[in-house]
C-alpha atoms as a PDB file:
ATOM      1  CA  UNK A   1      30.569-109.975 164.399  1.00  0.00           C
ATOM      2  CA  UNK A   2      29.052-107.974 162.131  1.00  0.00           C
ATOM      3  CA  UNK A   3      25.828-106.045 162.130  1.00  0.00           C
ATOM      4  CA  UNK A   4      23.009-106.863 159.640  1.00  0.00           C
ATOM      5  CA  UNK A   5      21.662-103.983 157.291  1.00  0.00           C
ATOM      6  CA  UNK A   6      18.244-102.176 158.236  1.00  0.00           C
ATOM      7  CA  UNK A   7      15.574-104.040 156.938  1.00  0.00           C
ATOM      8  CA  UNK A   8      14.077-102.784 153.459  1.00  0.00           C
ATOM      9  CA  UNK A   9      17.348-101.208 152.461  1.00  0.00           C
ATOM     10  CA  UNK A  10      19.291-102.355 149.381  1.00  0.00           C
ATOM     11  CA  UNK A  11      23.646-102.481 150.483  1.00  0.00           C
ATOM     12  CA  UNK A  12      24.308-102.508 147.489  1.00  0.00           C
ATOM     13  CA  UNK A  13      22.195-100.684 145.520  1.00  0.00           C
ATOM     14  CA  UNK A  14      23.590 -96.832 145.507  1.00  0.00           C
ATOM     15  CA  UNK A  15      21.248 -94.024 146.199  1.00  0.00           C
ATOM     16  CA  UNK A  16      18.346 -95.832 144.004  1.00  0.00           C
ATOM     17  CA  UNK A  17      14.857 -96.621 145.138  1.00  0.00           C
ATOM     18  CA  UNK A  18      14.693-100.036 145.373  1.00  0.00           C
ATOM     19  CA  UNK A  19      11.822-102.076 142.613  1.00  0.00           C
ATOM     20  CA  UNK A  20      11.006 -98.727 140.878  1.00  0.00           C
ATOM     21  CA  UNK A  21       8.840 -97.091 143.603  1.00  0.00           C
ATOM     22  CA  UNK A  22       8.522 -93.214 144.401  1.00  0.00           C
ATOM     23  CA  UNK A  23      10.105 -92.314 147.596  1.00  0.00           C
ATOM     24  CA  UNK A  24       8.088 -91.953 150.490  1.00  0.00           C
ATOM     25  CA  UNK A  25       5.227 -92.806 148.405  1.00  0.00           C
ATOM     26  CA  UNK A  26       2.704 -95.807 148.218  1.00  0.00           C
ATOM     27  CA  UNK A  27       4.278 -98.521 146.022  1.00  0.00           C
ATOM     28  CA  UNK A  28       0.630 -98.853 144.872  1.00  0.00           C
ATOM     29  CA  UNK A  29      -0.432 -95.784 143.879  1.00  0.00           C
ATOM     30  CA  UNK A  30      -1.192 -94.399 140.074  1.00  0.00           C
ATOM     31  CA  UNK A  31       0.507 -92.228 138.519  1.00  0.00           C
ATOM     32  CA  UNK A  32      -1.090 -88.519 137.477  1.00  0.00           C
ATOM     33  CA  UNK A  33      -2.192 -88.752 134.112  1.00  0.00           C
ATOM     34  CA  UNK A  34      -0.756 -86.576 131.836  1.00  0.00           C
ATOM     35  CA  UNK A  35      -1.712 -82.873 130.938  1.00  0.00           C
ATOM     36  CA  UNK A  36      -2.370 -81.530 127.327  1.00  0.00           C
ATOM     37  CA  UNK A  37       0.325 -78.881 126.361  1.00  0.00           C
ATOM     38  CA  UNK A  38       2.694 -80.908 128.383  1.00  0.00           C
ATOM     39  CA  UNK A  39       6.028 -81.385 125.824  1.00  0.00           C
ATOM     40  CA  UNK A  40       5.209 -84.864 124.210  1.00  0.00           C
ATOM     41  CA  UNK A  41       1.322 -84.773 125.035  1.00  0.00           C
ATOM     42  CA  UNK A  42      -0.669 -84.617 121.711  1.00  0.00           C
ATOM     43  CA  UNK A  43      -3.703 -81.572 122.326  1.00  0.00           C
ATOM     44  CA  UNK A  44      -6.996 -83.164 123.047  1.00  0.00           C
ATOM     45  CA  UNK A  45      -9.965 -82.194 120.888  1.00  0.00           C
ATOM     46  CA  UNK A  46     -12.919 -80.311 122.622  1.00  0.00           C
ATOM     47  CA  UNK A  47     -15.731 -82.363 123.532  1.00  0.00           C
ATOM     48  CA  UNK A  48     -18.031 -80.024 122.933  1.00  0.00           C
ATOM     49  CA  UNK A  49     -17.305 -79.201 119.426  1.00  0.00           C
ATOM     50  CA  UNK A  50     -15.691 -81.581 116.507  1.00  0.00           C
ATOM     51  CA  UNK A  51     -15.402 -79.563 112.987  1.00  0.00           C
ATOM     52  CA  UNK A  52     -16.391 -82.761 110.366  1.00  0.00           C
ATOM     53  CA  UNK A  53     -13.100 -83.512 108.358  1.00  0.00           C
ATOM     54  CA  UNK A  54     -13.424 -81.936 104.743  1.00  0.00           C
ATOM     55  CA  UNK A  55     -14.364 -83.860 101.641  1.00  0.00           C
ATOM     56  CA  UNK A  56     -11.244 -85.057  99.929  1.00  0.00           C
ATOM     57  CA  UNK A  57     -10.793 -82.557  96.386  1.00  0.00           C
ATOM     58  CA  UNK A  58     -10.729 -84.350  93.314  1.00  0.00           C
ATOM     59  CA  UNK A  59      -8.024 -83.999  90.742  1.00  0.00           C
ATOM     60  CA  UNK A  60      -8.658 -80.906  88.393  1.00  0.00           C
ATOM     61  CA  UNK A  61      -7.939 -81.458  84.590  1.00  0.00           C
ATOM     62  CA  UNK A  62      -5.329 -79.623  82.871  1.00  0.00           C
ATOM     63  CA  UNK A  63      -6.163 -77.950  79.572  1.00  0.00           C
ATOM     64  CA  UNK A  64      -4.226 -80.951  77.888  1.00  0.00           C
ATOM     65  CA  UNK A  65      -6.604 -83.249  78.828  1.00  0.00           C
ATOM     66  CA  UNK A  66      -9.840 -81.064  77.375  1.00  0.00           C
ATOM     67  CA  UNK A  67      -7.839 -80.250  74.104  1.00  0.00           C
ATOM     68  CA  UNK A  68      -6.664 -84.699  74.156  1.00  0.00           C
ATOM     69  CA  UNK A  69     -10.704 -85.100  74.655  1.00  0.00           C
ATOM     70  CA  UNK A  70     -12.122 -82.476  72.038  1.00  0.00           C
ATOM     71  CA  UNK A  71      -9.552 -83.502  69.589  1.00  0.00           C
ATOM     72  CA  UNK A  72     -11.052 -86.949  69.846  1.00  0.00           C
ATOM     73  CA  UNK A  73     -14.588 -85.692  69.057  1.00  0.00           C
ATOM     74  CA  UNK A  74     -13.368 -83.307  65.802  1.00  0.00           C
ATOM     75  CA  UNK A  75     -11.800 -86.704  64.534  1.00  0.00           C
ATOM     76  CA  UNK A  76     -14.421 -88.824  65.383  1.00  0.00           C
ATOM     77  CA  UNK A  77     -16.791 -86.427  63.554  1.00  0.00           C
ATOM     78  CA  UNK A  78     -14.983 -86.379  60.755  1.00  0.00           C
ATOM     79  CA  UNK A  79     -14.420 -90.143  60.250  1.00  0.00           C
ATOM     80  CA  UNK A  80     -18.145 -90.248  60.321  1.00  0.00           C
ATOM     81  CA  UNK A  81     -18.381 -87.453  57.940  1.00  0.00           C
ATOM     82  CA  UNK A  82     -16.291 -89.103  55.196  1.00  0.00           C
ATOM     83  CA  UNK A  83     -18.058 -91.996  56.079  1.00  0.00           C
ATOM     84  CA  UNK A  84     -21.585 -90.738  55.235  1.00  0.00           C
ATOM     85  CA  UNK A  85     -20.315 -88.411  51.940  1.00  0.00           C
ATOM     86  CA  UNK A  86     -18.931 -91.648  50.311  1.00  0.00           C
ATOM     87  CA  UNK A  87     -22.399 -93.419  50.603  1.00  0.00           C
ATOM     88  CA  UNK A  88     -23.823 -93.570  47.176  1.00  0.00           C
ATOM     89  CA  UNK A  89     -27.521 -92.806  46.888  1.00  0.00           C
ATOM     90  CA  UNK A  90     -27.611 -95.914  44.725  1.00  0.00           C
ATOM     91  CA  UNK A  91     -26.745 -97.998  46.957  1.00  0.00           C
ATOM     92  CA  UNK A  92     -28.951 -97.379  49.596  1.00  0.00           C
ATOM     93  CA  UNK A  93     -32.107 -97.028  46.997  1.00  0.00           C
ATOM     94  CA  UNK A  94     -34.604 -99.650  47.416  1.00  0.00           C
ATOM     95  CA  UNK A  95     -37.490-100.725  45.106  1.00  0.00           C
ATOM     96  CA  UNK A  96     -40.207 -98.035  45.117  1.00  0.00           C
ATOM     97  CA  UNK A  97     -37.783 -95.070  45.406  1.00  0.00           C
ATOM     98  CA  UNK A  98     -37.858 -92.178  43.575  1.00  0.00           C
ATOM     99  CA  UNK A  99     -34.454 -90.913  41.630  1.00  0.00           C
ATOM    100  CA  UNK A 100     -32.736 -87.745  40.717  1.00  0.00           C
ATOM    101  CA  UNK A 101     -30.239 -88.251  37.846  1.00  0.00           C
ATOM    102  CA  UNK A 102     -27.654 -85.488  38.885  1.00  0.00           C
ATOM    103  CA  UNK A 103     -24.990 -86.059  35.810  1.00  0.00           C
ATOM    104  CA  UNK A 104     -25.645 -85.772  32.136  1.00  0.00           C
ATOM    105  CA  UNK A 105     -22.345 -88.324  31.644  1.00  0.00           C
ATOM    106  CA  UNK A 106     -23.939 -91.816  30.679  1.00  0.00           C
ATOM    107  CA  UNK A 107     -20.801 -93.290  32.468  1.00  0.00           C
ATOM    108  CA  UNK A 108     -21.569 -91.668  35.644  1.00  0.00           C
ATOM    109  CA  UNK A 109     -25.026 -90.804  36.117  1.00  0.00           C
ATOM    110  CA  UNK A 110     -24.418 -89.753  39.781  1.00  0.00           C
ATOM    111  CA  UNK A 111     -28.298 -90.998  40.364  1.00  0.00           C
ATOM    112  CA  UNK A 112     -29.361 -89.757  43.844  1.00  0.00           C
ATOM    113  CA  UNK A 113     -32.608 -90.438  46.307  1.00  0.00           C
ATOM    114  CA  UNK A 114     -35.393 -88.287  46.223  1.00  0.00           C
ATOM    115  CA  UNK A 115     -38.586 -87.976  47.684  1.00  0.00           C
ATOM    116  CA  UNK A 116     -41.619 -89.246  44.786  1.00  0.00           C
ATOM    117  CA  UNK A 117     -43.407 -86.026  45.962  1.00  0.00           C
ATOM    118  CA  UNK A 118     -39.982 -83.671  44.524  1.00  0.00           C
ATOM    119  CA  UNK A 119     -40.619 -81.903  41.270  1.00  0.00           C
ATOM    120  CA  UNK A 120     -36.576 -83.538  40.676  1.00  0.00           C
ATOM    121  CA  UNK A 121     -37.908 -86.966  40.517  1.00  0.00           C
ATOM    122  CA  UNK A 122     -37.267 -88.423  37.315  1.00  0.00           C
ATOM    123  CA  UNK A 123     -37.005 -92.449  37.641  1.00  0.00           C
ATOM    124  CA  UNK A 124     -38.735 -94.850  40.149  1.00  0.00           C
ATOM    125  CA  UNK A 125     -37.178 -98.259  41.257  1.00  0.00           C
ATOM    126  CA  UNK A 126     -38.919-101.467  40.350  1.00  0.00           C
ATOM    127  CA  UNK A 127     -36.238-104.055  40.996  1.00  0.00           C
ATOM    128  CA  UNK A 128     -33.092-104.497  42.661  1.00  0.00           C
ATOM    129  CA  UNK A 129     -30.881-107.373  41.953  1.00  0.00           C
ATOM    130  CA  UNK A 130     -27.532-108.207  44.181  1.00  0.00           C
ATOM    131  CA  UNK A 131     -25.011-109.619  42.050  1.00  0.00           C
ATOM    132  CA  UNK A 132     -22.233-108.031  38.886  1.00  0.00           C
ATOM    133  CA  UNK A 133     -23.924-108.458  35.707  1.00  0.00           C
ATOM    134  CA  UNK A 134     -22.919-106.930  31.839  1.00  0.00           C
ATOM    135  CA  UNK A 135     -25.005-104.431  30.266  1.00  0.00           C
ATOM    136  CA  UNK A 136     -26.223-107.621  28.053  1.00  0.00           C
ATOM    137  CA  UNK A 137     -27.470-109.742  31.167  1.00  0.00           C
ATOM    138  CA  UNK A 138     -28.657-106.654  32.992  1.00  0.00           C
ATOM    139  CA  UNK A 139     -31.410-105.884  30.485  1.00  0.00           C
ATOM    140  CA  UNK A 140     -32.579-109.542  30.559  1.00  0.00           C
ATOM    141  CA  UNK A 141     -32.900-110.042  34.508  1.00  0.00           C
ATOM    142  CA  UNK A 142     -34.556-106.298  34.501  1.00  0.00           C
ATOM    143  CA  UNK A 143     -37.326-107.896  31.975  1.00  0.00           C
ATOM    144  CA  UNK A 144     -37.392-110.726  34.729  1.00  0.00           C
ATOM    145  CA  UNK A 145     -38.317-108.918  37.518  1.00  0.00           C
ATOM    146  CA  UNK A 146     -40.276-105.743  36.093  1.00  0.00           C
ATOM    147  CA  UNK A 147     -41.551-106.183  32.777  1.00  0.00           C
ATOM    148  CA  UNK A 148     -42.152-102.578  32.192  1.00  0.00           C
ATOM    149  CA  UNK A 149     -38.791-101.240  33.004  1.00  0.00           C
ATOM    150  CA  UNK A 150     -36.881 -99.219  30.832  1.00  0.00           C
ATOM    151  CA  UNK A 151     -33.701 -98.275  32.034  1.00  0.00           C
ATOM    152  CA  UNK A 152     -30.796-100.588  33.838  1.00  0.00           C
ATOM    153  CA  UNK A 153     -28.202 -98.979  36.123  1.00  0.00           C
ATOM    154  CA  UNK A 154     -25.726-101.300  37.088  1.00  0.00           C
ATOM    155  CA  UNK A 155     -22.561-100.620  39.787  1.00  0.00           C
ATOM    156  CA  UNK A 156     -19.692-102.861  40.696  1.00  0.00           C
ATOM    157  CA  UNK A 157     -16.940-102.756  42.755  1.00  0.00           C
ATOM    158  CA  UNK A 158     -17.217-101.029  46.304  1.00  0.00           C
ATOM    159  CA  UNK A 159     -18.644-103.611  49.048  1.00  0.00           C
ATOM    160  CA  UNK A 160     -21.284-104.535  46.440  1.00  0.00           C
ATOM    161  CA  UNK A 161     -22.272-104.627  42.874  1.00  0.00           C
ATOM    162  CA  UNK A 162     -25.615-104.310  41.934  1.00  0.00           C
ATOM    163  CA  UNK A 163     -28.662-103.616  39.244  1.00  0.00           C
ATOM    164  CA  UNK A 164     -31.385-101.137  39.243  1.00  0.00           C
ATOM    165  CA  UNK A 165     -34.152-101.799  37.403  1.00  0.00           C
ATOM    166  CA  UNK A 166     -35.726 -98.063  36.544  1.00  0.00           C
ATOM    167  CA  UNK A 167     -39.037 -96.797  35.293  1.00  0.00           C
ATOM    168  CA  UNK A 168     -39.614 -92.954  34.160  1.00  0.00           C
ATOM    169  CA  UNK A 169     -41.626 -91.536  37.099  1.00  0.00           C
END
């Protein structure tokens, strides 16, 4: 006959503890938490004192970007430039300006706006017609609309043509 192992001993298990449990220990107990500095144990932060995480640093601009951006402006300026040196007096005079005729060439008269009060003012408007019209039709609509006129400038072409109907001021 054969003798029956001691109770709460494995046969066949060799030199392990049997289910995982410490030896000599209670099967029930925790185990000791473990200690910062330990290899594998992240430090713990004091809980006294937490330094507030810094603000994130935005992106500083390389000189490229300023020189991209001012060359922008310098173009944009002179778009606008051009834009304003091609406007012809004329065409923005309206009926009560004063004029400066700044050419002695009857082809070109290069009229510009003045103010009535300048000693340059030489011609006041009294009409002005939209429309293209000959030098033959311009004198009869300026006797249309201002009976005393006594000068017609007329411009076509551009964005539009039009008729000033002038008076000596």
């Amino acid at each position: 006959m054969t003798t029956p192992p001691p109770q709460g001993q494995n046969p066949f298990a060799q030199g392990q503890q049997p289910y995982g449990q410490p030896q000599g220990g209670n099967p029930y107990a925790q185990q000791a938490a473990p200690q910062p500095g330990q290899p594998g144990v992240p430090p713990q932060p004091s809980p006294h004192f937490e330094a507030p995480a810094p603000a994130p640093q935005q992106p500083r601009r390389g000189i490229r970007q300023y020189l991209r951006i001012g060359g922008f402006i310098v173009a944009a300026i002179v778009v606008a430039g051009g834009w304003w040196a091609s406007q012809d007096d004329a065409q923005t005079a309206a009926v009560g300006s004063c004029m400066h005729r700044g050419s002695s060439d009857d082809n070109n008269p290069d009229l510009e706006v003045v103010e009535c009060s300048d000693a340059k003012a030489q011609y006041k408007v009294l009409a002005k017609i939209e429309g293209s019209f000959s030098s033959l039709t311009a004198d009869k609509k300026c006797s249309e609309e201002a009976s005393d006129f006594q000068y017609a400038y007329t411009e076509t072409g551009g964005d539009k043509s039009f008729l000033l109907c002038l008076k000596d001021k």
